[in-house]
PDB file of N, CA and C in Angstrom:
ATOM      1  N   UNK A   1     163.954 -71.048 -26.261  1.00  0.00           N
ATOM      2  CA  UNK A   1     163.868 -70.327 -27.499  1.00  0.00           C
ATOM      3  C   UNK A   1     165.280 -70.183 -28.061  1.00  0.00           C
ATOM      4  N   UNK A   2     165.442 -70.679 -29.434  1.00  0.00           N
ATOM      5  CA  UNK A   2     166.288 -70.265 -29.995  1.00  0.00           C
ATOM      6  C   UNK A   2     166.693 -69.269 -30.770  1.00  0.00           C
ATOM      7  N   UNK A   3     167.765 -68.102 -30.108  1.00  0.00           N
ATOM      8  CA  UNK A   3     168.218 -66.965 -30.910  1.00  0.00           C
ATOM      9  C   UNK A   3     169.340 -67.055 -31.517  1.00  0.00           C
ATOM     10  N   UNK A   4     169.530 -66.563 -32.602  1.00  0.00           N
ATOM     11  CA  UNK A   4     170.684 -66.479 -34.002  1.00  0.00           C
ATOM     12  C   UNK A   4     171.287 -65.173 -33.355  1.00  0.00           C
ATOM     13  N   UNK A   5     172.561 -65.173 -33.482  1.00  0.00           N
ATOM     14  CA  UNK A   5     173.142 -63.868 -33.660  1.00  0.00           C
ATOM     15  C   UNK A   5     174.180 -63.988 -34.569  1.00  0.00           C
ATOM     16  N   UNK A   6     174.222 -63.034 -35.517  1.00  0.00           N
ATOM     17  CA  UNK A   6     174.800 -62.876 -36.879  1.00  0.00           C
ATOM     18  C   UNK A   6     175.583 -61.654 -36.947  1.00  0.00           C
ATOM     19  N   UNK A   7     176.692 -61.551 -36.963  1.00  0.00           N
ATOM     20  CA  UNK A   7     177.632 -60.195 -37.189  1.00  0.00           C
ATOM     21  C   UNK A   7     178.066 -60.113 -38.859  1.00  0.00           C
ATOM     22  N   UNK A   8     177.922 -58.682 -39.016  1.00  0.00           N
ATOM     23  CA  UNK A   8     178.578 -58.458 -40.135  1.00  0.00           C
ATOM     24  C   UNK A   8     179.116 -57.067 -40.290  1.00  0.00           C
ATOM     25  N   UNK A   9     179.979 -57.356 -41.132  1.00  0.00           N
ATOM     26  CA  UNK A   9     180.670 -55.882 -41.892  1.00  0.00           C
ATOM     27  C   UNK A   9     180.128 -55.616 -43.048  1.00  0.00           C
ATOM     28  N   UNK A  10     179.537 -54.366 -43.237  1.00  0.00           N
ATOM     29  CA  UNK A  10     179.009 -54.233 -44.168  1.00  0.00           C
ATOM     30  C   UNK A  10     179.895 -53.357 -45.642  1.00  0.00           C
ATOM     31  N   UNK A  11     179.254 -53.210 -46.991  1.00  0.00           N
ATOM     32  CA  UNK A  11     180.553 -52.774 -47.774  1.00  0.00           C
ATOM     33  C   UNK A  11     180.883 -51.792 -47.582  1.00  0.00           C
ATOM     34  N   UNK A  12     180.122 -50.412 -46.462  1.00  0.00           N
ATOM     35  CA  UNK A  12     180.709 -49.300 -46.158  1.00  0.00           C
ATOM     36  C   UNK A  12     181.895 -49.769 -45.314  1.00  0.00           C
ATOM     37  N   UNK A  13     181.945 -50.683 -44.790  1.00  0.00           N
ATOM     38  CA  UNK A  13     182.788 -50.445 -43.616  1.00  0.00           C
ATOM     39  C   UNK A  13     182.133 -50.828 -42.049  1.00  0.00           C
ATOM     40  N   UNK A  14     181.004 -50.136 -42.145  1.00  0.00           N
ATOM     41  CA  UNK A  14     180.319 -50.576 -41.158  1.00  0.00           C
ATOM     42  C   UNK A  14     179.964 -51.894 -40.436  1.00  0.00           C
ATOM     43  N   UNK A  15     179.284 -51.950 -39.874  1.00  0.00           N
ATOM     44  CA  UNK A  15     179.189 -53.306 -38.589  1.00  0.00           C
ATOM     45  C   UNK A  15     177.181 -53.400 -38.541  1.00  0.00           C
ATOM     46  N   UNK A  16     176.749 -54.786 -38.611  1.00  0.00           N
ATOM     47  CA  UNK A  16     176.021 -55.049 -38.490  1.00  0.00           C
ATOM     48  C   UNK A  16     175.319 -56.344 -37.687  1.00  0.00           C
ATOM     49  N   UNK A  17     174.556 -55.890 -36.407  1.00  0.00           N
ATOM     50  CA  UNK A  17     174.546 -57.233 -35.700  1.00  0.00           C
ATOM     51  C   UNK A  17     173.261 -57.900 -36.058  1.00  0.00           C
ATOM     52  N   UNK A  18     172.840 -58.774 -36.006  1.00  0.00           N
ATOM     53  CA  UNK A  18     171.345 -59.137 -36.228  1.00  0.00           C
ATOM     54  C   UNK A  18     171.297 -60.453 -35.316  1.00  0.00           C
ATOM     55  N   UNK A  19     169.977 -59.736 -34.221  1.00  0.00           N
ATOM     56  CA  UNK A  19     169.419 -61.220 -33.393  1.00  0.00           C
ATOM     57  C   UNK A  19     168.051 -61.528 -33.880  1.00  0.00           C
ATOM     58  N   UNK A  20     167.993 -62.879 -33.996  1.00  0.00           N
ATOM     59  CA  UNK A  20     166.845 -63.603 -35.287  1.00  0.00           C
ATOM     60  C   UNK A  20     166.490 -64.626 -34.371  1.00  0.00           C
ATOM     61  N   UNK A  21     164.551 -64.884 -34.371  1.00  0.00           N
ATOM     62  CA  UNK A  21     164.275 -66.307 -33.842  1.00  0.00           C
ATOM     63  C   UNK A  21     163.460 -66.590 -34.979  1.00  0.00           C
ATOM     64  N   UNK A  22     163.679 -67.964 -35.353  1.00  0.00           N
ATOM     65  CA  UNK A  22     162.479 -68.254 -36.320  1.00  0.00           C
ATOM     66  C   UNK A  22     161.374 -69.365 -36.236  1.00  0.00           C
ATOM     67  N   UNK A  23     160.524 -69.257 -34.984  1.00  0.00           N
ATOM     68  CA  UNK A  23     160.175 -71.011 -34.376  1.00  0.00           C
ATOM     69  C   UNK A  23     158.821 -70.371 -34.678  1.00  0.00           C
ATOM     70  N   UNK A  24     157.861 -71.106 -34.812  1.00  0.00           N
ATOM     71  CA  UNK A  24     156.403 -70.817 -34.334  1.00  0.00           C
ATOM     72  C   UNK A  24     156.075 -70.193 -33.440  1.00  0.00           C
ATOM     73  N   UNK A  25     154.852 -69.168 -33.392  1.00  0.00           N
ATOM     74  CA  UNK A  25     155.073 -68.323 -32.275  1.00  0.00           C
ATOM     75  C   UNK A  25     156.298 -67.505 -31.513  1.00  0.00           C
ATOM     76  N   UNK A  26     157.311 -67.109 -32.153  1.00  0.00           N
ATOM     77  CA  UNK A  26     158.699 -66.369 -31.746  1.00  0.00           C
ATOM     78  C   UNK A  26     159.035 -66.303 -33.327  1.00  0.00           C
ATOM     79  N   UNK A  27     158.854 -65.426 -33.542  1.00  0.00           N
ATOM     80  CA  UNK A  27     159.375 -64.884 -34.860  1.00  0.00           C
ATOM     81  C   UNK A  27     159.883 -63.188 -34.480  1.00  0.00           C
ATOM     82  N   UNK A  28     161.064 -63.115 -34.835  1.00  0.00           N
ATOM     83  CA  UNK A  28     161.442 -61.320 -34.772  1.00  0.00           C
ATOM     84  C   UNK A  28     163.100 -61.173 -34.784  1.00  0.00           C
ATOM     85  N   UNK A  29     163.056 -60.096 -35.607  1.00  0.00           N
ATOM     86  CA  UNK A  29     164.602 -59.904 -36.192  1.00  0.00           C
ATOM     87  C   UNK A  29     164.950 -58.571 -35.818  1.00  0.00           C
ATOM     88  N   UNK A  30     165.718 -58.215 -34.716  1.00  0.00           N
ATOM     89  CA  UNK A  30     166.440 -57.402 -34.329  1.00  0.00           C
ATOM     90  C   UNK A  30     167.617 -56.820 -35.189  1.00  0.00           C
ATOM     91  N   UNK A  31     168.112 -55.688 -35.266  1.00  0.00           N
ATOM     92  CA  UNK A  31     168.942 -55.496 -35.695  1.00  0.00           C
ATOM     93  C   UNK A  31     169.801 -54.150 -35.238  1.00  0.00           C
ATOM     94  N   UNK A  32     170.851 -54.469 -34.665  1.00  0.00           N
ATOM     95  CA  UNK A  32     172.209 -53.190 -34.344  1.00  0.00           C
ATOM     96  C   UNK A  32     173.194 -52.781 -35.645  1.00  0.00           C
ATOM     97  N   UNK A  33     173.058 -51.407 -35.691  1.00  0.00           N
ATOM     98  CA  UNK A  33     174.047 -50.793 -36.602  1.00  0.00           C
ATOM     99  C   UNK A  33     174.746 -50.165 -36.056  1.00  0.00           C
ATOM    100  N   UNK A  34     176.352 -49.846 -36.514  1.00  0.00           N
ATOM    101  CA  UNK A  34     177.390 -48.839 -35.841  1.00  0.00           C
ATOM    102  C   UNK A  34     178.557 -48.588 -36.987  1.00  0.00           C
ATOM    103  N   UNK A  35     179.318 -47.363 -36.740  1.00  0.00           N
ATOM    104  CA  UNK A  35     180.500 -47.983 -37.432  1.00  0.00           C
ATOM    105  C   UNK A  35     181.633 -48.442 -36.765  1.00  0.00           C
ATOM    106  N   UNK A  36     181.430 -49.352 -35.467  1.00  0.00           N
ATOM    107  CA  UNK A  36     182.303 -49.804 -34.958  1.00  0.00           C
ATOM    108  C   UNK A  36     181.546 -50.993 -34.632  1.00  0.00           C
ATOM    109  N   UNK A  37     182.544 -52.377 -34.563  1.00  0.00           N
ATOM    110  CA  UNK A  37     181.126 -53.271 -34.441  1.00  0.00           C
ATOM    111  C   UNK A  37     181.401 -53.274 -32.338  1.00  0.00           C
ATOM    112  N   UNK A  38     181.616 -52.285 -31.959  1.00  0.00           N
ATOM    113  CA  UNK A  38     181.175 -51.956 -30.621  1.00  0.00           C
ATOM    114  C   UNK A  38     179.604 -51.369 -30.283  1.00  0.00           C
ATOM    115  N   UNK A  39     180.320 -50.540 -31.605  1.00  0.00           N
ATOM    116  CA  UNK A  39     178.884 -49.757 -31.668  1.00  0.00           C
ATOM    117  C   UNK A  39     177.326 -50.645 -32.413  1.00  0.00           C
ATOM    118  N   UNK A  40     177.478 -51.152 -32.694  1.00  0.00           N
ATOM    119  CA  UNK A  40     176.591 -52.293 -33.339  1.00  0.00           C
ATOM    120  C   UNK A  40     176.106 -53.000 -32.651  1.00  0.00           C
ATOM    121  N   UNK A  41     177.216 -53.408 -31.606  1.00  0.00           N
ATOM    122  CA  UNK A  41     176.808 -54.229 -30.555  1.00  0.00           C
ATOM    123  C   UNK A  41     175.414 -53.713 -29.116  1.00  0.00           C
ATOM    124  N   UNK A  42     176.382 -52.418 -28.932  1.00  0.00           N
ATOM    125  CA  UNK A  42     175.431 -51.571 -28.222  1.00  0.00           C
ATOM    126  C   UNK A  42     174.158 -50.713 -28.576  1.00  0.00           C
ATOM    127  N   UNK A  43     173.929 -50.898 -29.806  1.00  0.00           N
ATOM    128  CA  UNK A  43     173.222 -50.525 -30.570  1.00  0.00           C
ATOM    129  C   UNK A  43     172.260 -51.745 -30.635  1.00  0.00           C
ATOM    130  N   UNK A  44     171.823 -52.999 -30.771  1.00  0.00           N
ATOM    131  CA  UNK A  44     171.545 -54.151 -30.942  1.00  0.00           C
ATOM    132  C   UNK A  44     171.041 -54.417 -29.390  1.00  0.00           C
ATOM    133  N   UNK A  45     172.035 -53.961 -28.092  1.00  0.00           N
ATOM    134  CA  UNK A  45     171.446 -54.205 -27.533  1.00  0.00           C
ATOM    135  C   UNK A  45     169.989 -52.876 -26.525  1.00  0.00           C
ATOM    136  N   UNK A  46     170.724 -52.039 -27.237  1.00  0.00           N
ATOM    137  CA  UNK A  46     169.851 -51.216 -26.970  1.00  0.00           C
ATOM    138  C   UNK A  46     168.184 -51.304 -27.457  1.00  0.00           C
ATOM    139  N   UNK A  47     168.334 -51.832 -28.818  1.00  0.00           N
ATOM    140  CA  UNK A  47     167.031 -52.269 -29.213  1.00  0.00           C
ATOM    141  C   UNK A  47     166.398 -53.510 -28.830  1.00  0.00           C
ATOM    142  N   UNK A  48     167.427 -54.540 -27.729  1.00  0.00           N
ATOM    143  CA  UNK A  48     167.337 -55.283 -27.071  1.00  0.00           C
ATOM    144  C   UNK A  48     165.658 -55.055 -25.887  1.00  0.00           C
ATOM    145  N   UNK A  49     166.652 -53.915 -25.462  1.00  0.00           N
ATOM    146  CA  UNK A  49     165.960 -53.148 -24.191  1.00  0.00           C
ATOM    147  C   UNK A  49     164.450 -52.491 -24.765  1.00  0.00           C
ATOM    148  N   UNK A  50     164.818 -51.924 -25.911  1.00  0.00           N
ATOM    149  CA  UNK A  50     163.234 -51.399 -26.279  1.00  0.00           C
ATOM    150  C   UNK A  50     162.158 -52.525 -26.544  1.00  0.00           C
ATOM    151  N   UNK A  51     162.823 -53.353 -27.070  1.00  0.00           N
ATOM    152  CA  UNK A  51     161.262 -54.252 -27.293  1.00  0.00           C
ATOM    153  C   UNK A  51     161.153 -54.795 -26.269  1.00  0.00           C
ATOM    154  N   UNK A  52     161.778 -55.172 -24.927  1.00  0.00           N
ATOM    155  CA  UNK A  52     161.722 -55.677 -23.854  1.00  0.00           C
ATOM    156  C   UNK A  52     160.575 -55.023 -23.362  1.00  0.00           C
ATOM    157  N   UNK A  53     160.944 -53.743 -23.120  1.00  0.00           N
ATOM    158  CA  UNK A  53     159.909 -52.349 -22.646  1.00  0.00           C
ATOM    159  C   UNK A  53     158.702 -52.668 -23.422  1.00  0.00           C
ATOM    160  N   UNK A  54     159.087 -52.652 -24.687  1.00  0.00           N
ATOM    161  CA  UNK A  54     157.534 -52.269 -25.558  1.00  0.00           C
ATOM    162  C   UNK A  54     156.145 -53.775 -24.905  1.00  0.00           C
ATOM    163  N   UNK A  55     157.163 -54.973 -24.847  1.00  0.00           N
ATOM    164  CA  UNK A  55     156.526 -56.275 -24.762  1.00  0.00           C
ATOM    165  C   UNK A  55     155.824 -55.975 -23.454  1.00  0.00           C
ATOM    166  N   UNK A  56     156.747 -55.724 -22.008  1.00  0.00           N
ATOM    167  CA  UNK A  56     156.300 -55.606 -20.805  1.00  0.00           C
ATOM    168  C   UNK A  56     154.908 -54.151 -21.134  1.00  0.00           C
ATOM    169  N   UNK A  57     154.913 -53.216 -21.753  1.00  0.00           N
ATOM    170  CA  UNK A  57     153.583 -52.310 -21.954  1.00  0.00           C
ATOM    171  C   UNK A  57     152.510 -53.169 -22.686  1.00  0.00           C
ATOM    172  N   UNK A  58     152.893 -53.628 -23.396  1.00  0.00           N
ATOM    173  CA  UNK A  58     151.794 -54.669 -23.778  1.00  0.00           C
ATOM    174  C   UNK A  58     151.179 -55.641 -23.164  1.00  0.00           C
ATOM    175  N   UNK A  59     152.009 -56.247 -22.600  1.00  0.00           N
ATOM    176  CA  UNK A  59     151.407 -57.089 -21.292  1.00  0.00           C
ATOM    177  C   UNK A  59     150.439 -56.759 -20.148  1.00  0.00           C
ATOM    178  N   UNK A  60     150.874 -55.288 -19.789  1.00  0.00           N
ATOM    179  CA  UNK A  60     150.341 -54.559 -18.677  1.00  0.00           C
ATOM    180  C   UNK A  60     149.019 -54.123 -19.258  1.00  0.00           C
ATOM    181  N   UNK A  61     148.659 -54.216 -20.812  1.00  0.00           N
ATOM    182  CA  UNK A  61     147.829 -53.226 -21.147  1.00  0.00           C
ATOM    183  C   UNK A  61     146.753 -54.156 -20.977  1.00  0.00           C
ATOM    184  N   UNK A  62     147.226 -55.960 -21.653  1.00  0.00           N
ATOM    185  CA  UNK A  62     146.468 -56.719 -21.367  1.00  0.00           C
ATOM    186  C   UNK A  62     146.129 -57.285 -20.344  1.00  0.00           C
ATOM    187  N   UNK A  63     146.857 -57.059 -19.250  1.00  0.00           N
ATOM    188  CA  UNK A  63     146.281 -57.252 -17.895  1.00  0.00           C
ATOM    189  C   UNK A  63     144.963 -56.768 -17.541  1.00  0.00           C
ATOM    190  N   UNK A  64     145.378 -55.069 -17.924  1.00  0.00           N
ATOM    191  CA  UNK A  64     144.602 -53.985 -17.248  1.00  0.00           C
ATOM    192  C   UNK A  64     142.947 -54.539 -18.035  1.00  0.00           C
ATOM    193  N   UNK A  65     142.932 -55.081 -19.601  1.00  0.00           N
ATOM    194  CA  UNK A  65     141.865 -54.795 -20.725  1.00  0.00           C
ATOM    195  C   UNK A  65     141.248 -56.334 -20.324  1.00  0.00           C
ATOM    196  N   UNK A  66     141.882 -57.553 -19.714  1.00  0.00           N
ATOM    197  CA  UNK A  66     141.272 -58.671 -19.137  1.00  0.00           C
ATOM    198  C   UNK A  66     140.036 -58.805 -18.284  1.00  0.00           C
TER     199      UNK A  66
END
């Protein structure tokens, strides 16, 4: 699977990360904000971690509903 990662500064000043897939079947656009692009980063990957979580509950749910 191919993921994009895209940094930017935004016109506040701020920092914006964005991880992007765009293939068939894998479509989803992440995105980290901060005003440090540290913080953007960790921010990005923090929402990393949530959809990780959210995907693995979904999985389990369809295990359980199989």
């Amino acid at each position: 699977m191919d993921v994009n990662i895209e940094k930017h500064q935004t016109t506040d000043g701020n920092y914006e990360y964005r991880a992007s897939c765009d293939r068939p079947g894998f479509r989803f656009v992440l995105i980290g904000k901060g005003k440090t692009a540290t913080e953007a980063d960790e921010n990005l990957r923090q929402n990393i971690r949530e959809m990780k979580d959210r995907l693995d509950e979904i999985t389990q749910i369809s295990k359980v509903s199989a």
